[in-house]
Protein backbone atom coordinates (compact mmCIF):
# COMPACT_ATOMS: atom_id res chain seq x y z
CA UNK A 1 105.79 85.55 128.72
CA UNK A 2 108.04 88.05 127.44
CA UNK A 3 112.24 87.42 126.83
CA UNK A 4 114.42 90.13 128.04
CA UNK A 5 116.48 91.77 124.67
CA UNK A 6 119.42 91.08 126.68
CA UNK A 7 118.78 86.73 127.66
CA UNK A 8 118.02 86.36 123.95
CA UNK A 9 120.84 88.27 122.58
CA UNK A 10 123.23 85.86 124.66
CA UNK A 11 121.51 82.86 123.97
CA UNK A 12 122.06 83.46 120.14
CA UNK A 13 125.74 84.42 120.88
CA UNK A 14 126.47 80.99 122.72
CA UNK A 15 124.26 78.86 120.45
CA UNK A 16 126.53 80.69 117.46
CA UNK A 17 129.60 79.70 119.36
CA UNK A 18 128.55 76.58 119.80
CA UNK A 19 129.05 75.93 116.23
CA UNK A 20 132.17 77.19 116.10
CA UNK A 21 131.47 81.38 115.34
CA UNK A 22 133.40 83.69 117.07
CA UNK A 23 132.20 86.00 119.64
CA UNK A 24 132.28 89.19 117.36
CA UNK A 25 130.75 87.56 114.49
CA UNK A 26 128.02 85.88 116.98
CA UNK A 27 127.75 89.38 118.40
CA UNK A 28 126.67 90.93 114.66
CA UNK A 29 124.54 88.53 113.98
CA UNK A 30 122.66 88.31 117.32
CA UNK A 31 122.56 92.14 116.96
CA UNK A 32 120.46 91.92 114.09
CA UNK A 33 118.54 88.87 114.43
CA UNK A 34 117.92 90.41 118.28
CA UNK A 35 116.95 93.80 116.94
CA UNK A 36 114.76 92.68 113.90
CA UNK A 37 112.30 91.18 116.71
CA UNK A 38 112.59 93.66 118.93
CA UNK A 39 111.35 95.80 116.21
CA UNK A 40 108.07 93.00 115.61
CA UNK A 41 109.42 91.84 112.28
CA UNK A 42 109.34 88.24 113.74
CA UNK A 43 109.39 86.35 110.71
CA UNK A 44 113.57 87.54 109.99
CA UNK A 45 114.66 87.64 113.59
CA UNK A 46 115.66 84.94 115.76
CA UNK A 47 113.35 82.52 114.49
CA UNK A 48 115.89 82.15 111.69
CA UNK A 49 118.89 80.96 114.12
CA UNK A 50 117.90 77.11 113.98
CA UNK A 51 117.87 77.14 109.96
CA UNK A 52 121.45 78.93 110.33
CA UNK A 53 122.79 76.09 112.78
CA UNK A 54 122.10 73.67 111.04
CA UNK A 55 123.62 74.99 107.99
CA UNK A 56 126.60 75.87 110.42
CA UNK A 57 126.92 72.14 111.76
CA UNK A 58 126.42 70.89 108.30
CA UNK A 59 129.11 72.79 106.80
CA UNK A 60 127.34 74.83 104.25
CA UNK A 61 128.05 78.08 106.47
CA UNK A 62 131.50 78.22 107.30
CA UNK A 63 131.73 79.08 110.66
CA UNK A 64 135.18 81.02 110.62
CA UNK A 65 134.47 82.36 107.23
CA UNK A 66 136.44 85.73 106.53
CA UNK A 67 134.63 88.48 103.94
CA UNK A 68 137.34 89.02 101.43
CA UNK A 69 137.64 92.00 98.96
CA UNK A 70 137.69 90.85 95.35
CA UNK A 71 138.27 94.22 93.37
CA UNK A 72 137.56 97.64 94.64
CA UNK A 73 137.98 101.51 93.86
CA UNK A 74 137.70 104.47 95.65
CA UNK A 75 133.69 104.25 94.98
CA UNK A 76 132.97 100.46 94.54
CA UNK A 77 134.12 97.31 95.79
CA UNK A 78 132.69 93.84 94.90
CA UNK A 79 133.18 91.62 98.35
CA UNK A 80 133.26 87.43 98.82
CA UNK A 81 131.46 86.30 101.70
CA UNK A 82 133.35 83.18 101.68
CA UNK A 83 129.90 81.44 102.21
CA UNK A 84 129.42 82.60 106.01
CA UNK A 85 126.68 83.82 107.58
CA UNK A 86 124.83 86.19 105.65
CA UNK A 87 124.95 88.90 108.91
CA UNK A 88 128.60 88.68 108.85
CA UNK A 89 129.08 89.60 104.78
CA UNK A 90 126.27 92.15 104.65
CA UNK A 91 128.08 94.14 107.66
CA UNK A 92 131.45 93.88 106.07
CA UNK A 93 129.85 95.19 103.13
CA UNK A 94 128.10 98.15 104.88
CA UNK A 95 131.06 98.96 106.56
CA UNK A 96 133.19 99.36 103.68
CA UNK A 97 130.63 101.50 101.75
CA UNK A 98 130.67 103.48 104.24
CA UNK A 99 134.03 104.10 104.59
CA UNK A 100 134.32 104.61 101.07
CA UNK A 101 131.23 106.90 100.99
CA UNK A 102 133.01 109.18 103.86
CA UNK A 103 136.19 109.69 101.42
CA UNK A 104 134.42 110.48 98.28
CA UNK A 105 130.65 110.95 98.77
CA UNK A 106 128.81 108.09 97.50
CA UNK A 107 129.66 104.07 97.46
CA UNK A 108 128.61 100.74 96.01
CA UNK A 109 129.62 97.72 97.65
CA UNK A 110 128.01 94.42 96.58
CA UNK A 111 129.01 90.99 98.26
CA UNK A 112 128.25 87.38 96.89
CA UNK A 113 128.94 84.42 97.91
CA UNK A 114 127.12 84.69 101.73
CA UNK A 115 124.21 82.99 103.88
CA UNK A 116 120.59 84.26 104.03
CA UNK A 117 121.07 87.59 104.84
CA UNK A 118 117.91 88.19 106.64
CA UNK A 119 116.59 91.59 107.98
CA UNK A 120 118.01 93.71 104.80
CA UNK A 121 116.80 96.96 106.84
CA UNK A 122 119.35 96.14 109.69
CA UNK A 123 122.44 96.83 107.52
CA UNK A 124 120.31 100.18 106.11
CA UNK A 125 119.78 100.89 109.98
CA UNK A 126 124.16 100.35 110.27
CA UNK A 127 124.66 102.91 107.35
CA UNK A 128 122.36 106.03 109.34
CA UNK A 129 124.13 105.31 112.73
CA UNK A 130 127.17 106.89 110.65
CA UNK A 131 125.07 110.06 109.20
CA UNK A 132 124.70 107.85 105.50
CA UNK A 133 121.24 107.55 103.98
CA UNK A 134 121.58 103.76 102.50
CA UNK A 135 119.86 101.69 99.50
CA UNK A 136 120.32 97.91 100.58
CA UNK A 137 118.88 95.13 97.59
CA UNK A 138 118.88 91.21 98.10
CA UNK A 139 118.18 88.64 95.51
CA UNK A 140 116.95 84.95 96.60
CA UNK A 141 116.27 81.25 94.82
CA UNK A 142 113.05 82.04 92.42
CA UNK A 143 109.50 81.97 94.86
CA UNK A 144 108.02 85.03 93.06
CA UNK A 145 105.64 84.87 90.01
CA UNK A 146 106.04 87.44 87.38
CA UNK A 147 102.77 88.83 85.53
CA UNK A 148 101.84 86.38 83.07
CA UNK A 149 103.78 83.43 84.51
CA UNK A 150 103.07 80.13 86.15
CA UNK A 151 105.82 79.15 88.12
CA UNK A 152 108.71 81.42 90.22
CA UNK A 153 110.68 83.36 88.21
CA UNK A 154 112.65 85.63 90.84
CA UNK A 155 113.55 85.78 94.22
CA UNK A 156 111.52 87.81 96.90
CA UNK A 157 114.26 90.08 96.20
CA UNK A 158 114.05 92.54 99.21
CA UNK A 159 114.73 96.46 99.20
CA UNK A 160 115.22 98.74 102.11
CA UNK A 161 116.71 101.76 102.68
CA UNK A 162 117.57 104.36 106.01
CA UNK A 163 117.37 107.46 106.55
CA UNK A 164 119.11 109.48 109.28
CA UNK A 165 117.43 111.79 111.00
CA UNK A 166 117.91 113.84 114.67
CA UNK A 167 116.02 111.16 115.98
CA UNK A 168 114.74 108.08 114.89
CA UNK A 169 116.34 106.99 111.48
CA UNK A 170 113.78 106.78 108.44
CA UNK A 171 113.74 102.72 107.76
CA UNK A 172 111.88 100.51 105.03
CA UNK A 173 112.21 97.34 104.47
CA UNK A 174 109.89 95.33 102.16
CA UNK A 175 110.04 92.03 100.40
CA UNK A 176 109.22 92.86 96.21
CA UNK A 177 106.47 90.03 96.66
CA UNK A 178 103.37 90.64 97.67
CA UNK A 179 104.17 89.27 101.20
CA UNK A 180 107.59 87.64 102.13
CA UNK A 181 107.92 83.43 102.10
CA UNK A 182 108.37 83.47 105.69
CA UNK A 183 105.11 84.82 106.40
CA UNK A 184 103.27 82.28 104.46
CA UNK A 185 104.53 79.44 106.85
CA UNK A 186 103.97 81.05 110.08
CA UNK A 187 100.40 81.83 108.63
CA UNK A 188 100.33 78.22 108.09
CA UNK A 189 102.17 76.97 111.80
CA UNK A 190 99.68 79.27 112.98
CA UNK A 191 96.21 77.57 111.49
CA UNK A 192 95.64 81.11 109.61
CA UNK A 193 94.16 81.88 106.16
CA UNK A 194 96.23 82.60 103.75
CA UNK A 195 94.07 86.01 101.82
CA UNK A 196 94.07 85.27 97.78
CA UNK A 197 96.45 88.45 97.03
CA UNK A 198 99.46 86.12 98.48
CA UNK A 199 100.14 83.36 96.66
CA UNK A 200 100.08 82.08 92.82
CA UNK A 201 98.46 78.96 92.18
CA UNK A 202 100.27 76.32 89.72
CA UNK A 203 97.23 77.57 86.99
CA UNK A 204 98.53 80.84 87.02
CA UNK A 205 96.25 82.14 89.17
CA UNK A 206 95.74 83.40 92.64
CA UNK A 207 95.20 80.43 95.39
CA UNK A 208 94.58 80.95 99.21
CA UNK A 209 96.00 77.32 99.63
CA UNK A 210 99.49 78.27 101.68
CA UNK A 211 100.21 74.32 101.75
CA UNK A 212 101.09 74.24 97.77
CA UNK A 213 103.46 77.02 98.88
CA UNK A 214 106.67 76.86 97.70
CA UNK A 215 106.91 73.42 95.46
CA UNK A 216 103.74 74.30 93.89
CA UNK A 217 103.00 78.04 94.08
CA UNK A 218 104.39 80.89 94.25
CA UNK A 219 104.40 83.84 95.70
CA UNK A 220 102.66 86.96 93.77
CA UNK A 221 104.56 89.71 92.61
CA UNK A 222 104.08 93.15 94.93
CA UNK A 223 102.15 95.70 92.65
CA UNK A 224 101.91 93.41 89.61
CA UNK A 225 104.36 94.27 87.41
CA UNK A 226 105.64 96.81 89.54
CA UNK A 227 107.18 94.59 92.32
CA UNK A 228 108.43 92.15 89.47
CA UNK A 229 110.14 95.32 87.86
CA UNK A 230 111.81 96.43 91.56
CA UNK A 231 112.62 92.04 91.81
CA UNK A 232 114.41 92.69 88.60
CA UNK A 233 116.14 95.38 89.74
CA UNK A 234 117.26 93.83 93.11
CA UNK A 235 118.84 91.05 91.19
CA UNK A 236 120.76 93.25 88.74
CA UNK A 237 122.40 95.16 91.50
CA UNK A 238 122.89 91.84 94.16
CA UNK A 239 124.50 89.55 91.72
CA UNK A 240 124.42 90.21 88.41
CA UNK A 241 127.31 93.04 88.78
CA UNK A 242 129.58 91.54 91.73
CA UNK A 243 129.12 88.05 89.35
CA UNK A 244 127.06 85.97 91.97
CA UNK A 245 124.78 83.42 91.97
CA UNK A 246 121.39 84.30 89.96
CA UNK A 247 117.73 83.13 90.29
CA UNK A 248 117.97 79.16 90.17
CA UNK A 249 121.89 79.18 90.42
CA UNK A 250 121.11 80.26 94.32
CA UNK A 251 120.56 77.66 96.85
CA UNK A 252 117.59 76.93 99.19
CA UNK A 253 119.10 78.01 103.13
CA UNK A 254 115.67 76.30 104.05
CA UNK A 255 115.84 73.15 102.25
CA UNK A 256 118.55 72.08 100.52
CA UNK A 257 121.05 69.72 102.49
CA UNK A 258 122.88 71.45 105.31
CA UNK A 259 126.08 70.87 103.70
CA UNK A 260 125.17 72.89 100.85
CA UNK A 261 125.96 76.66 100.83
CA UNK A 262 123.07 78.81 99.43
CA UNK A 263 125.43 81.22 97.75
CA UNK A 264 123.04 84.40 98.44
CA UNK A 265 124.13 88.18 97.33
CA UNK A 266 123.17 91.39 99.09
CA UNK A 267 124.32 95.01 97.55
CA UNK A 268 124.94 98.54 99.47
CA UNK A 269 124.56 101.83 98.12
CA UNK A 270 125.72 104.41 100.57
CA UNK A 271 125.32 108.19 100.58
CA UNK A 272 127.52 110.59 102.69
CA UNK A 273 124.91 113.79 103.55
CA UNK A 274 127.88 115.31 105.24
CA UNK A 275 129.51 115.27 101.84
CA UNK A 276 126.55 116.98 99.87
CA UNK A 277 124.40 118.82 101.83
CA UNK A 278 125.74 119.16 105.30
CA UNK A 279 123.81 117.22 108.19
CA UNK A 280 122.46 119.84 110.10
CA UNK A 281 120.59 121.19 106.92
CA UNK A 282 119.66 117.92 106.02
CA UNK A 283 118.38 117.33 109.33
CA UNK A 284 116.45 120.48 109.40
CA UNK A 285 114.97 119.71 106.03
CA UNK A 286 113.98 116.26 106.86
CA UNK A 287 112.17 116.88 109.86
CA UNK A 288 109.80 119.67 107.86
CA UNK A 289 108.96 116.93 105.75
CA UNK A 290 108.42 114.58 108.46
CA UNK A 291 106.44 117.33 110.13
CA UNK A 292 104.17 117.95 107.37
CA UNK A 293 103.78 114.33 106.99
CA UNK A 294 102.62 113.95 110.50
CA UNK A 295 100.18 116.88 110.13
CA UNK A 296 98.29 115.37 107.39
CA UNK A 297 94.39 115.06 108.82
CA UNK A 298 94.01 111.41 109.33
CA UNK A 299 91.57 108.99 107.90
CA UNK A 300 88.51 108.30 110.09
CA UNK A 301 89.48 105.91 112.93
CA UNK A 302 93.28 106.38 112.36
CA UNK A 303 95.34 107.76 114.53
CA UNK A 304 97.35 109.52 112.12
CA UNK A 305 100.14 109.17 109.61
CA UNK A 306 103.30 107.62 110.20
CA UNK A 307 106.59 107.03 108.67
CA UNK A 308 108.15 104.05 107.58
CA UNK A 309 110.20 102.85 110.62
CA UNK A 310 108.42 104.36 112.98
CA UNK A 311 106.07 101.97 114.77
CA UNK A 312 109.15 99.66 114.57
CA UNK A 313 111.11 102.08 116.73
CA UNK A 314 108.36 102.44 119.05
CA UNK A 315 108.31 98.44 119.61
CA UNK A 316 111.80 98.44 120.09
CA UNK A 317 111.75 100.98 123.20
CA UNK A 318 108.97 98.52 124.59
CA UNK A 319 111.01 95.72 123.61
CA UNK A 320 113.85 97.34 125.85
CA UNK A 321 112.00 98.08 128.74
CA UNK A 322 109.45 95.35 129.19
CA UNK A 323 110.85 92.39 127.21
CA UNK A 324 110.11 90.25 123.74
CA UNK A 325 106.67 88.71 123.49
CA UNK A 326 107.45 86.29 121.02
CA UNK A 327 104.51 84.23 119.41
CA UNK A 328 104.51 80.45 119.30
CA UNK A 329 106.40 79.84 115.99
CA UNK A 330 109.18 81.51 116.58
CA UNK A 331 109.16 79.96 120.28
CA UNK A 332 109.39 77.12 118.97
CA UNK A 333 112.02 77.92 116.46
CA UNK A 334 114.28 78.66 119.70
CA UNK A 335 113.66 75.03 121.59
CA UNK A 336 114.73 73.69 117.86
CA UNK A 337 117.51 76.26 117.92
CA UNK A 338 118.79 74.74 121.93
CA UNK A 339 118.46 71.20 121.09
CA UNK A 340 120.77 71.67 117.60
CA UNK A 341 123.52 73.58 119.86
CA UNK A 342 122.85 72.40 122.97
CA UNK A 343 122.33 75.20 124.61
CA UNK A 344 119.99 76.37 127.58
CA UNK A 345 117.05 78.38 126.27
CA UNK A 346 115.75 81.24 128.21
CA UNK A 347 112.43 80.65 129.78
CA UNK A 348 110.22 81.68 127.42
């Protein structure tokens, strides 16, 4: 049974309010939770809302948390989520790039201190609805191997960006393990393998057994040393220049005690095209490369070529029209979710 986008979206606004956010704050964060499942990315949508509650109820997520701009310059600004929810600090951010990007071209704005920040291709997707093309990095408690290691040694730091276009924006958004944490356990709630190229087995080798996953294994770099070189990267720019938390300094928004904030850091690198290039030419350019991307002869059986974002988008117009199919795990995510808040669920 599909959910309409419109009964989930204000079921996550009143279970929000029912721990004590306000209704613009529940409205960004039900935005993108809402609009990363829309999109089929079901392991950083709404499933994540009963984790957040608790952490809400507990304390550990202040609830009428405020960003609050540390230092800034015309270019830059370094911003304290004041340990809210990690939707909340990661828009703020956004925002103010690209504010700052519109007055002098390009921005940085890096914010520490916040919740989980989920979807990191949601606050890419904010930066294009202004005509900005947008580099967003994450950094996380240690759950990735590095090549030659036997134990975590970064974060599943992730790294998306957006793209504007006349259409549909350009949109990637990928996890620098080989597969994000989240999809291990829904592989798991759902009785399903877990293929050897995920995980890294306490030996220091590859192990398709998801249950040692996370206090015994870890997760395997993406590329090899290439995704532990982008991981690296991810943490540089999310915390070690705004001063946040780094790699074992950040808390667990999964398991540590609800009271506990998890002290997570997110940055934004904005980029005006109105400033450089002009949109319309940048539009016109971007579409011949999208069109001689699409016009590449396509493998036997495929049905062509597409570009990142793109079979998202098309989800999310079904999504619109027809309603949410969500599968079982994150179902039953939401019944956790009502019984924390007390809320009515949607039939599901």
């Amino acid at each position: 049974m599909a959910v309409s986008v419109h009964d989930l979206r204000n079921f996550v606004i009143r279970s929000l309010n029912a721990c004590g956010v306000g209704d613009s704050d529940a409205a960004i964060a039900a935005d993108c939770l809402v609009t990363t499942d829309t999109m089929g990315v079901f392991t950083h949508g709404t499933k994540l809302l009963a984790g957040y509650l608790k952490k809400l109820k507990g304390g550990g997520y202040r609830a009428d948390s405020v960003p609050l701009i540390e230092r800034e310059g015309p270019s830059w600004a370094v911003v304290d989520g004041a340990a809210g929810l990690g939707q909340i600090g990661c828009h703020f951010a956004t925002d103010l790039a690209i504010r700052k990007a519109k007055q002098t071209g390009v921005a940085f704005a890096s914010v520490r201190n916040t919740g989980h920040i989920g979807a990191a291709g949601q606050y890419a997707l904010q930066a294009t609805r202004s005509g900005c093309l947008a580099m967003i990095t994450g950094n996380d408690i240690p759950s990735v191997a590095a090549p030659g290691s036997r134990k975590a040694v970064l974060g599943s730091n992730p790294l998306a960006y957006g793209i504007p276009t006349a259409a549909d924006p350009i949109v990637l958004d990928i996890a620098t393990a080989a597969v994000a944490g989240g999809k291990v356990y829904a592989a798991l709630q759902r009785g399903e393998t877990i293929p050897p190229t995920w995980l890294i087995g306490p030996d220091g080798h590859p192990t398709t057994d998801g249950s040692l996953y996370p206090q015994a294994a870890a997760l395997a770099p993406m590329a090899g040393h290439k995704g532990y070189g982008l991981g690296l990267w991810c943490e540089v720019l999310s915390a070690v220049i705004p001063g946040g938390n780094l790699t074992w300094q950040v808390g667990s928004w999964i398991f540590d005690p609800p009271s506990r904030p998890s002290w997570h850091n997110a940055s934004i690198m904005v980029v005006d095209i109105e400033a450089i290039c002009g949109l319309p030419v940048f539009y016109d350019r971007i579409q011949g490369l999208i069109d001689e991307i699409h016009q590449s002869p396509p493998a036997d059986g495929s049905a062509g070529v597409l570009l990142p974002g793109e079979r998202e988008f098309q989800l999310r117009r079904q999504a619109e029209l027809q309603g949410i199919a969500l599968p079982e795990d994150v179902r039953g995510k939401l019944r956790e979710a009502a019984e924390i808040c007390g809320v009515e669920l949607p039939s599901l």
